[in-house]
C-alpha atoms as a PDB file:
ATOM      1  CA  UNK A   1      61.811  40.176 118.206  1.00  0.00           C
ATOM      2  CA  UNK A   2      63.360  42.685 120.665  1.00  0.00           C
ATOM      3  CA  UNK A   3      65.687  44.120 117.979  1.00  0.00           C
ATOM      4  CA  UNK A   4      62.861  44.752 115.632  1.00  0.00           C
ATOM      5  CA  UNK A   5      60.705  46.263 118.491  1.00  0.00           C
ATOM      6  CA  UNK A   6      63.517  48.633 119.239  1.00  0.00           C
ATOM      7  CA  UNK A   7      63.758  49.873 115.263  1.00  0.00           C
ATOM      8  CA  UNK A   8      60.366  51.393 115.193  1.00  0.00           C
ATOM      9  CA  UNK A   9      59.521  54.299 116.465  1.00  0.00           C
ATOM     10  CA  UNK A  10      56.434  54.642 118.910  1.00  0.00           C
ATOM     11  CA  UNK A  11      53.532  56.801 118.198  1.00  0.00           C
ATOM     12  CA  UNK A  12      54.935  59.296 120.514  1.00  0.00           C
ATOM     13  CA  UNK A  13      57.850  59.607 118.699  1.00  0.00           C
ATOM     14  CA  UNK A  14      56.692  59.950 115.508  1.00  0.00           C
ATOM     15  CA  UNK A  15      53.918  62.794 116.362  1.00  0.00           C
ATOM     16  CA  UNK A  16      56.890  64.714 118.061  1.00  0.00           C
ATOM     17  CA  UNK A  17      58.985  64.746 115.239  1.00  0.00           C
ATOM     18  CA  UNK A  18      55.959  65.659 113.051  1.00  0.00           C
ATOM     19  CA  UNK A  19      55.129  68.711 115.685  1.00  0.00           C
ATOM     20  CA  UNK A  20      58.891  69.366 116.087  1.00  0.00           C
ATOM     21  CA  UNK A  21      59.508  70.481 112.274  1.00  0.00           C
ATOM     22  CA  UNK A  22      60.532  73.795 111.497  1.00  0.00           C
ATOM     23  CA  UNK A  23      57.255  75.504 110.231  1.00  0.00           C
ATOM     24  CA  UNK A  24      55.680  74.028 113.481  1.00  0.00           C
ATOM     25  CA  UNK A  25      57.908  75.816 115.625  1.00  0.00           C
ATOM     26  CA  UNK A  26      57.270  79.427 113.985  1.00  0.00           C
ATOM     27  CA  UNK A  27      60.152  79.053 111.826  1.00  0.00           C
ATOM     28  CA  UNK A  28      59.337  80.152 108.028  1.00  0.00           C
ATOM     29  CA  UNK A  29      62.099  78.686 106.051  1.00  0.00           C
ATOM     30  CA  UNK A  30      63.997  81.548 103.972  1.00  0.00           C
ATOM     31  CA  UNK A  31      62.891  82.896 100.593  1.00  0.00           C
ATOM     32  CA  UNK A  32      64.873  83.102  97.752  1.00  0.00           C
ATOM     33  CA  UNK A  33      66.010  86.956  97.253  1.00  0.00           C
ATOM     34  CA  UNK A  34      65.020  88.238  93.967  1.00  0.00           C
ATOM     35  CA  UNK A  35      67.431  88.064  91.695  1.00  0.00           C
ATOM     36  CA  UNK A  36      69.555  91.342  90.770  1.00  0.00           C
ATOM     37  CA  UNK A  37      67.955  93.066  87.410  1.00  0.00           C
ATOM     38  CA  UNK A  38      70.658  92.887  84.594  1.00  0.00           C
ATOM     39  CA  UNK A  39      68.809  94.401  81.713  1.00  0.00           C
ATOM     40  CA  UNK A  40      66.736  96.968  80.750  1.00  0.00           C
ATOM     41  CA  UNK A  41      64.374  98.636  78.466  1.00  0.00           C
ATOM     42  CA  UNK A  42      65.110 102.104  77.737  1.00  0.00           C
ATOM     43  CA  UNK A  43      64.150 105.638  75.355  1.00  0.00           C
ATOM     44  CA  UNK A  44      67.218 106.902  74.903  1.00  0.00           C
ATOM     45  CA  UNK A  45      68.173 110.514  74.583  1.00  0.00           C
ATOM     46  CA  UNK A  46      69.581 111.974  71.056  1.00  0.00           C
ATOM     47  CA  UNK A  47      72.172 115.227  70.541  1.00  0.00           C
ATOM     48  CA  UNK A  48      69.531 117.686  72.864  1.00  0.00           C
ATOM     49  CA  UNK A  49      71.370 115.691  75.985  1.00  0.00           C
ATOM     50  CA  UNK A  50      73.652 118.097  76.061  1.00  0.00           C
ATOM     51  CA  UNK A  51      71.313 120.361  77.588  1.00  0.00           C
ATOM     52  CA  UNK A  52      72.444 118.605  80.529  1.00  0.00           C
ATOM     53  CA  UNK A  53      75.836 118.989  79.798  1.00  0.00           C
ATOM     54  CA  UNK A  54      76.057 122.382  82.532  1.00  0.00           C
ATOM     55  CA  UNK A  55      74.910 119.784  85.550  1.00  0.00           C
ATOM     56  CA  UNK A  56      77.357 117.386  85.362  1.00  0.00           C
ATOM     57  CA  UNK A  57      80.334 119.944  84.606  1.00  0.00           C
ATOM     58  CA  UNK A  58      78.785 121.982  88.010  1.00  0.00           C
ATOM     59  CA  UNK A  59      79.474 118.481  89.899  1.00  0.00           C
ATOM     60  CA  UNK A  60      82.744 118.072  88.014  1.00  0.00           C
ATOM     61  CA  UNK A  61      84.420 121.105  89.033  1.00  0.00           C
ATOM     62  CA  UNK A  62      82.398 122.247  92.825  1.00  0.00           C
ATOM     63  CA  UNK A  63      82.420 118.353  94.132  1.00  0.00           C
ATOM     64  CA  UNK A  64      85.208 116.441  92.300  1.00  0.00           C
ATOM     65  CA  UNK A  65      84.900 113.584  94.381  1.00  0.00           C
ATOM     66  CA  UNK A  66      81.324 112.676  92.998  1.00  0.00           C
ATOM     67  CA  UNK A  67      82.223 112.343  89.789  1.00  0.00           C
ATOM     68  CA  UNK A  68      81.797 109.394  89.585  1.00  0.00           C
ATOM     69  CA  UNK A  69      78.342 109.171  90.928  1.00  0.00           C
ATOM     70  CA  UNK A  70      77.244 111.096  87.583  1.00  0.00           C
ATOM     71  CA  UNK A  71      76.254 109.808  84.245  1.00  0.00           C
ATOM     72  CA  UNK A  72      77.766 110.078  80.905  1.00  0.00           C
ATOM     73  CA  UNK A  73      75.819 112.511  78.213  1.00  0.00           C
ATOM     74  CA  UNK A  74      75.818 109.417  76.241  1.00  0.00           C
ATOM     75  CA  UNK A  75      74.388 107.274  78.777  1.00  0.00           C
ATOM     76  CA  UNK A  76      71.440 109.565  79.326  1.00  0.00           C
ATOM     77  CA  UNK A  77      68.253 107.985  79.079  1.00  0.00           C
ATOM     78  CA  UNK A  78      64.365 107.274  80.340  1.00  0.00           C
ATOM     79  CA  UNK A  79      63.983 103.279  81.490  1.00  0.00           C
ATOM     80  CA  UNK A  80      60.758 101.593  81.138  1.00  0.00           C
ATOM     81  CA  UNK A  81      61.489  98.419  82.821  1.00  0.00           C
ATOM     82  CA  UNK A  82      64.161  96.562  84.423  1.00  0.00           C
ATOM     83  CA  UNK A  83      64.458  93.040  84.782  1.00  0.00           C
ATOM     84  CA  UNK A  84      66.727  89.774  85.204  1.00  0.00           C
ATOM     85  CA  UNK A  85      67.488  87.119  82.617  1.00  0.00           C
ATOM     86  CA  UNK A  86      69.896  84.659  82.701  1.00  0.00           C
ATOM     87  CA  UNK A  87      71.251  85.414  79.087  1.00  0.00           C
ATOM     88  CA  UNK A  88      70.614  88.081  76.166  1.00  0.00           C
ATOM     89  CA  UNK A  89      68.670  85.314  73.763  1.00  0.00           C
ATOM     90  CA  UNK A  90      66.110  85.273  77.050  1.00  0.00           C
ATOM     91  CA  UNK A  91      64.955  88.729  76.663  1.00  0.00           C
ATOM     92  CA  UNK A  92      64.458  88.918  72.663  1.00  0.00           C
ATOM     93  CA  UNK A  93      61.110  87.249  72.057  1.00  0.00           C
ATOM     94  CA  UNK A  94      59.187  89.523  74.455  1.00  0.00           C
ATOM     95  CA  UNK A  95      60.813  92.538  72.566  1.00  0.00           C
ATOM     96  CA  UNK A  96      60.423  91.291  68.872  1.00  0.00           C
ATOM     97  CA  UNK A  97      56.408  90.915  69.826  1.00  0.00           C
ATOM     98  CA  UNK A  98      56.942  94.659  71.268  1.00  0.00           C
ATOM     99  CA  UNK A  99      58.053  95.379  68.022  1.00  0.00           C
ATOM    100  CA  UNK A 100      55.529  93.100  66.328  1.00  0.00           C
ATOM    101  CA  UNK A 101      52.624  94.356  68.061  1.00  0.00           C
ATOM    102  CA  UNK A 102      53.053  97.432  70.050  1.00  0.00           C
ATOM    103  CA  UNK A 103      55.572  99.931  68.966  1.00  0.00           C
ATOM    104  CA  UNK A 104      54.107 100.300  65.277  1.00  0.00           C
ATOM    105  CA  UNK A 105      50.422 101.159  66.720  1.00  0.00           C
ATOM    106  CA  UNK A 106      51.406 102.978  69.628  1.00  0.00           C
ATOM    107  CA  UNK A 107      54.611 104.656  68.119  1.00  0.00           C
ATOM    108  CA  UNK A 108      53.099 106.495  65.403  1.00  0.00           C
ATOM    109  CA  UNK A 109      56.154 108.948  65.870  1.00  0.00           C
ATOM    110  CA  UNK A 110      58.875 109.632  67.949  1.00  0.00           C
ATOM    111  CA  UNK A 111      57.841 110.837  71.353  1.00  0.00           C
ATOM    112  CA  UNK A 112      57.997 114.434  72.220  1.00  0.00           C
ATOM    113  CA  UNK A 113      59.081 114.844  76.087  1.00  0.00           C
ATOM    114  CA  UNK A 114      59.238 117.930  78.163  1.00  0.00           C
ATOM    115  CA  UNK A 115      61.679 117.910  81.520  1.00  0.00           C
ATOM    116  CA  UNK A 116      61.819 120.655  84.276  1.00  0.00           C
ATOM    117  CA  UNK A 117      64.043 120.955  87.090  1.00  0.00           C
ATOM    118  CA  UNK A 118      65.788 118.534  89.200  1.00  0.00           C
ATOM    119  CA  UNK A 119      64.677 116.928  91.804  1.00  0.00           C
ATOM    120  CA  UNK A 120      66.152 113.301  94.108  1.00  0.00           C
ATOM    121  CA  UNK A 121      64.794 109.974  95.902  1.00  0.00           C
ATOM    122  CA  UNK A 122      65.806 107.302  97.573  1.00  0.00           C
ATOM    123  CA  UNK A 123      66.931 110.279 100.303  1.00  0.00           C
ATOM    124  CA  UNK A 124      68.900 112.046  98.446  1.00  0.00           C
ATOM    125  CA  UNK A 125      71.318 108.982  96.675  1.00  0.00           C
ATOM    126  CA  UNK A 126      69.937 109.290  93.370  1.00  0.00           C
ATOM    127  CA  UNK A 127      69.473 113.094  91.362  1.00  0.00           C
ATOM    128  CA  UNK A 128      67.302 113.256  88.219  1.00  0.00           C
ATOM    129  CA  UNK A 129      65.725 115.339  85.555  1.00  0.00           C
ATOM    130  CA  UNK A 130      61.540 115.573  86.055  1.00  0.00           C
ATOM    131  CA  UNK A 131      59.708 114.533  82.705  1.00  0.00           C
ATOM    132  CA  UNK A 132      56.258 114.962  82.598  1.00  0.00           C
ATOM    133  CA  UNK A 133      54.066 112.166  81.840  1.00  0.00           C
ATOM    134  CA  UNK A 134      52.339 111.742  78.619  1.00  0.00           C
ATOM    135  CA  UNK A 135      49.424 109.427  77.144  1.00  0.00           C
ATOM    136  CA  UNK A 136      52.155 108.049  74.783  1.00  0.00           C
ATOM    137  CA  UNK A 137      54.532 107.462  77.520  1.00  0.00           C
ATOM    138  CA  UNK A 138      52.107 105.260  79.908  1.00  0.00           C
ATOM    139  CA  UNK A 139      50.227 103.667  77.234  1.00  0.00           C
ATOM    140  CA  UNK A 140      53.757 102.605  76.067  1.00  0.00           C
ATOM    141  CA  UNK A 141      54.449 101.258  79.191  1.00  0.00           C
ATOM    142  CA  UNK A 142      51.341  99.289  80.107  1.00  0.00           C
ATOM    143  CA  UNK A 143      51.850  97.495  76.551  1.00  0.00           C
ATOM    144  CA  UNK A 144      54.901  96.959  77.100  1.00  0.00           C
ATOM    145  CA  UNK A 145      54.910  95.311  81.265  1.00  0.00           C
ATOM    146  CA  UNK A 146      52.650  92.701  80.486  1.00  0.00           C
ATOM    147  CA  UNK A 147      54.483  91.397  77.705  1.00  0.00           C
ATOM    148  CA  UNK A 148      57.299  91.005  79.522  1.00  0.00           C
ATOM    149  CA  UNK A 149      55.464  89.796  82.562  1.00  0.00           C
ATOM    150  CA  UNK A 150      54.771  87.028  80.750  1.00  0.00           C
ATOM    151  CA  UNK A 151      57.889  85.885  79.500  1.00  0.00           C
ATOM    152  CA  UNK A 152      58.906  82.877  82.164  1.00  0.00           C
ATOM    153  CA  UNK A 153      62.442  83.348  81.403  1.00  0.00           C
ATOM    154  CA  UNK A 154      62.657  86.801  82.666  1.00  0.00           C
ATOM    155  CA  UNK A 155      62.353  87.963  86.658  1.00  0.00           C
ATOM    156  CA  UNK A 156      62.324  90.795  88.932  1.00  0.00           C
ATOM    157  CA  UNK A 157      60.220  93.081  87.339  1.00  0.00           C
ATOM    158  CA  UNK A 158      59.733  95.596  89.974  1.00  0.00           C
ATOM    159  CA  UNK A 159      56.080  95.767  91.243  1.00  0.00           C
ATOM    160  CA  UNK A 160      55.372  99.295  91.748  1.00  0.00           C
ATOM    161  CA  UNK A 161      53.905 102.383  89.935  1.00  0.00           C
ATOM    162  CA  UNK A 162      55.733 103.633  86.734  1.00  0.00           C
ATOM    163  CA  UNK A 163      57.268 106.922  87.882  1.00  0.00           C
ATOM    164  CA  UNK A 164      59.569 108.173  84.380  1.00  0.00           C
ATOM    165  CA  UNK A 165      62.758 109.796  85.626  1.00  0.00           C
ATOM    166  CA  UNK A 166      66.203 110.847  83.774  1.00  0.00           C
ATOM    167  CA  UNK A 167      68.732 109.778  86.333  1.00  0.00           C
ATOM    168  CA  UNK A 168      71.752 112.324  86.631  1.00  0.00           C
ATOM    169  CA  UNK A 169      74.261 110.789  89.075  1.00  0.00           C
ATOM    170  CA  UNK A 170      73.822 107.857  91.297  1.00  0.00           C
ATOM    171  CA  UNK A 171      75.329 107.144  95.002  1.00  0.00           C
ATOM    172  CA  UNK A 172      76.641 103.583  94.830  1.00  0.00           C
ATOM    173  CA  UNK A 173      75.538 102.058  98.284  1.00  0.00           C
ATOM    174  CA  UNK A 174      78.059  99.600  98.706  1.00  0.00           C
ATOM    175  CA  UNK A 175      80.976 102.721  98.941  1.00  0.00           C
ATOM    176  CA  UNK A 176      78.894 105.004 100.520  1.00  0.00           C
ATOM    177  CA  UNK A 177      78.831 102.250 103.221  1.00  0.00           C
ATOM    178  CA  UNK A 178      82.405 102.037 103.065  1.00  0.00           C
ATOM    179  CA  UNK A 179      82.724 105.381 104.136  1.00  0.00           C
ATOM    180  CA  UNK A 180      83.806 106.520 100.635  1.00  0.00           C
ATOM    181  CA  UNK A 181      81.024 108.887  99.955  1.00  0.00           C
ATOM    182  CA  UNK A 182      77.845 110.579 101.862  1.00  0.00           C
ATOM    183  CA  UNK A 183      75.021 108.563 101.789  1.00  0.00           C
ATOM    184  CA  UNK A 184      73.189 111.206  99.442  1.00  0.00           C
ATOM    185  CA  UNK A 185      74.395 113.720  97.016  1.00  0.00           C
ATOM    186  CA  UNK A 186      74.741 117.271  98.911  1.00  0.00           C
ATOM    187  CA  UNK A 187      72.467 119.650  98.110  1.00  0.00           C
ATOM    188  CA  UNK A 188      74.436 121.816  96.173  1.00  0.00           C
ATOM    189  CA  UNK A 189      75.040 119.746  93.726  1.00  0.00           C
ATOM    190  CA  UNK A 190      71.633 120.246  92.554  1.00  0.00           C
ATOM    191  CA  UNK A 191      69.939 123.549  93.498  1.00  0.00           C
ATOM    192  CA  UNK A 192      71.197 125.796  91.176  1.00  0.00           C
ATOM    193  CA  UNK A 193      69.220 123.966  88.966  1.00  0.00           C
ATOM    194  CA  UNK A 194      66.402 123.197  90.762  1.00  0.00           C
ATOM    195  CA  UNK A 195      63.571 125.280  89.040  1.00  0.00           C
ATOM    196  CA  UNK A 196      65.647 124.744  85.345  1.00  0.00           C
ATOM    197  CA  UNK A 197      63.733 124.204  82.538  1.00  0.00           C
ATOM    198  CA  UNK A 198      65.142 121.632  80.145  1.00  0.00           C
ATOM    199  CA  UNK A 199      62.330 121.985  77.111  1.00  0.00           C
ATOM    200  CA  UNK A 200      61.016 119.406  74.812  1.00  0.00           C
ATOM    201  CA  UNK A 201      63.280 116.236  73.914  1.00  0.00           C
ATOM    202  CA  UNK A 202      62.185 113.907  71.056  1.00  0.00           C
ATOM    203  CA  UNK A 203      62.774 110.265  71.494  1.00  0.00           C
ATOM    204  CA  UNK A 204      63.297 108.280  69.032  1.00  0.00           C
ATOM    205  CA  UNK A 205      64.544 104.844  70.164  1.00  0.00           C
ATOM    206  CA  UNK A 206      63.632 102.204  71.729  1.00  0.00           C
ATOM    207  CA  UNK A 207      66.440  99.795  73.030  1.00  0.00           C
ATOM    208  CA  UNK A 208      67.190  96.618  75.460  1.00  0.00           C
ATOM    209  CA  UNK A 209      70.676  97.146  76.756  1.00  0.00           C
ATOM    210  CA  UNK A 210      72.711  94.893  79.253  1.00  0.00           C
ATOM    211  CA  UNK A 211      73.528  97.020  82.502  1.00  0.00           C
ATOM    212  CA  UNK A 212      76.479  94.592  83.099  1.00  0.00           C
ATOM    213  CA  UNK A 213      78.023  94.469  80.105  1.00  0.00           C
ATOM    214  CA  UNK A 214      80.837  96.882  79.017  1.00  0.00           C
ATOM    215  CA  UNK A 215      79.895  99.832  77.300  1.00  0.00           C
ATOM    216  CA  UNK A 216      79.393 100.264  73.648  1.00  0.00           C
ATOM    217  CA  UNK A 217      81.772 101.702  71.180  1.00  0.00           C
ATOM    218  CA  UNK A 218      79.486 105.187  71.124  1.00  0.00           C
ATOM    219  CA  UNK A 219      79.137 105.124  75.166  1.00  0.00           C
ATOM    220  CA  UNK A 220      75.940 103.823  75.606  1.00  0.00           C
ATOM    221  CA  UNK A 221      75.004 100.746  77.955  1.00  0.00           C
ATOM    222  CA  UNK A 222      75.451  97.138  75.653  1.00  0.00           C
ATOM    223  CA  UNK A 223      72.615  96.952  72.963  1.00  0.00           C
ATOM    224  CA  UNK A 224      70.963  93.601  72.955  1.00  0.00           C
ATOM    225  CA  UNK A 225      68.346  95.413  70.277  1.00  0.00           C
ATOM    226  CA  UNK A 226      66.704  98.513  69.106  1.00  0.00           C
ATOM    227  CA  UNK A 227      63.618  99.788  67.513  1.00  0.00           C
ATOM    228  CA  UNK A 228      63.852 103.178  65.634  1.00  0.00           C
ATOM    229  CA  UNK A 229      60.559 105.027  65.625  1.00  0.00           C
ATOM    230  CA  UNK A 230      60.091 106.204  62.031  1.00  0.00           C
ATOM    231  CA  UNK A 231      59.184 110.056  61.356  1.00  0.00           C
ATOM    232  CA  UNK A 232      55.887 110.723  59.822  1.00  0.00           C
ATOM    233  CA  UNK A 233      55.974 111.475  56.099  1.00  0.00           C
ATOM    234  CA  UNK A 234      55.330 114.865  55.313  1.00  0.00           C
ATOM    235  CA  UNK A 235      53.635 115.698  51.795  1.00  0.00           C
END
């Protein structure tokens, strides 16, 4: 009887572990971290990207040790979302019901896009070409987001105002830390062409590319798929 008093625990003992767990002493137990976006869904820029062309070769030859913050002429492009999915297959119904039911009706024809000067954010790390906003462009977008929103096998979509940007060169953190590079780009790699006015760009493709991924044959980021937005007929 003694032995089988001693393997119960008293009322006392029981409330104190209850009181004693972690969320009762303040303790919040850690949350997952969001997982890294590994895709994205892009307009990508045709042969008028060369316009930037006299940017990158400025960095190239005054600050030769950024060069490889910039990006490729091919690689130019204006994102619309990023996101995380475990594998390609993940991210293809939400963009076949894009192409279903949004990009016909929205994308009557390719979308006309004017950019002017240069600007940065995230102080300083990232440079980019300013596009201005059209109805096209954020109608596009807020078709688009919940769509994708809505797909359970895709994650991190980041939850904050669509601001359209054409990113130029990009300080990697992770060797900036390592004393590699500045934290931010210097200044003169961008104020020459500060007030510069790119003109009108007409984009006419829509595609879901891996960021991970190596490149594709014509230097763009992996295609997972595309949409081509047809040209009005003209009679």
């Amino acid at each position: 009887m003694s032995s089988l008093r001693r393997s119960i625990p008293s009322v006392q003992e029981s409330t104190r572990d209850v009181n004693d767990s972690p969320s009762r002493r303040g303790f919040q137990l850690k949350k997952e971290p969001p997982k890294r976006p590994n895709y994205f869904l892009s307009l990508r820029l045709g042969d008028e990207r060369s316009r930037f062309k006299p940017v990158l070769d400025h960095i190239r030859t005054t600050l030769p040790t950024y060069t490889k913050t910039l990006q490729t002429l091919e690689q130019l492009h204006l994102t619309l979302l990023v996101f995380h999915a475990e594998k390609a297959d993940d991210i293809l119904p939400p963009f076949r019901q894009c192409v279903k039911s949004v990009f016909p009706s929205t994308l009557e024809e390719p979308i006309e896009i004017s950019m002017k000067g240069i600007g940065t954010f995230g102080r300083g790390r990232v440079m980019f070409a300013q596009p201005a906003m059209t109805e096209t462009l954020m109608n596009l977008y807020e078709e688009v987001l919940p769509i994708f929103q809505a797909c359970d096998s895709i994650a991190s979509i980041p939850d904050r105002p669509y601001s359209p940007h054409l990113t130029l060169a990009k300080v990697n953190q992770q060797f900036a830390r390592q004393g590699k590079w500045a934290k931010k780009l210097p200044s003169s790699a961008w104020e020459p062409f500060e007030d510069n006015d790119w003109g009108t760009f007409s984009l006419d493709s829509i595609e879901i590319s891996s960021m991970m991924d190596p490149k594709d044959e014509d230097g763009y980021y992996k295609c997972v798929d595309k949409y081509t937005i047809s040209k009005p007929l003209t009679h």
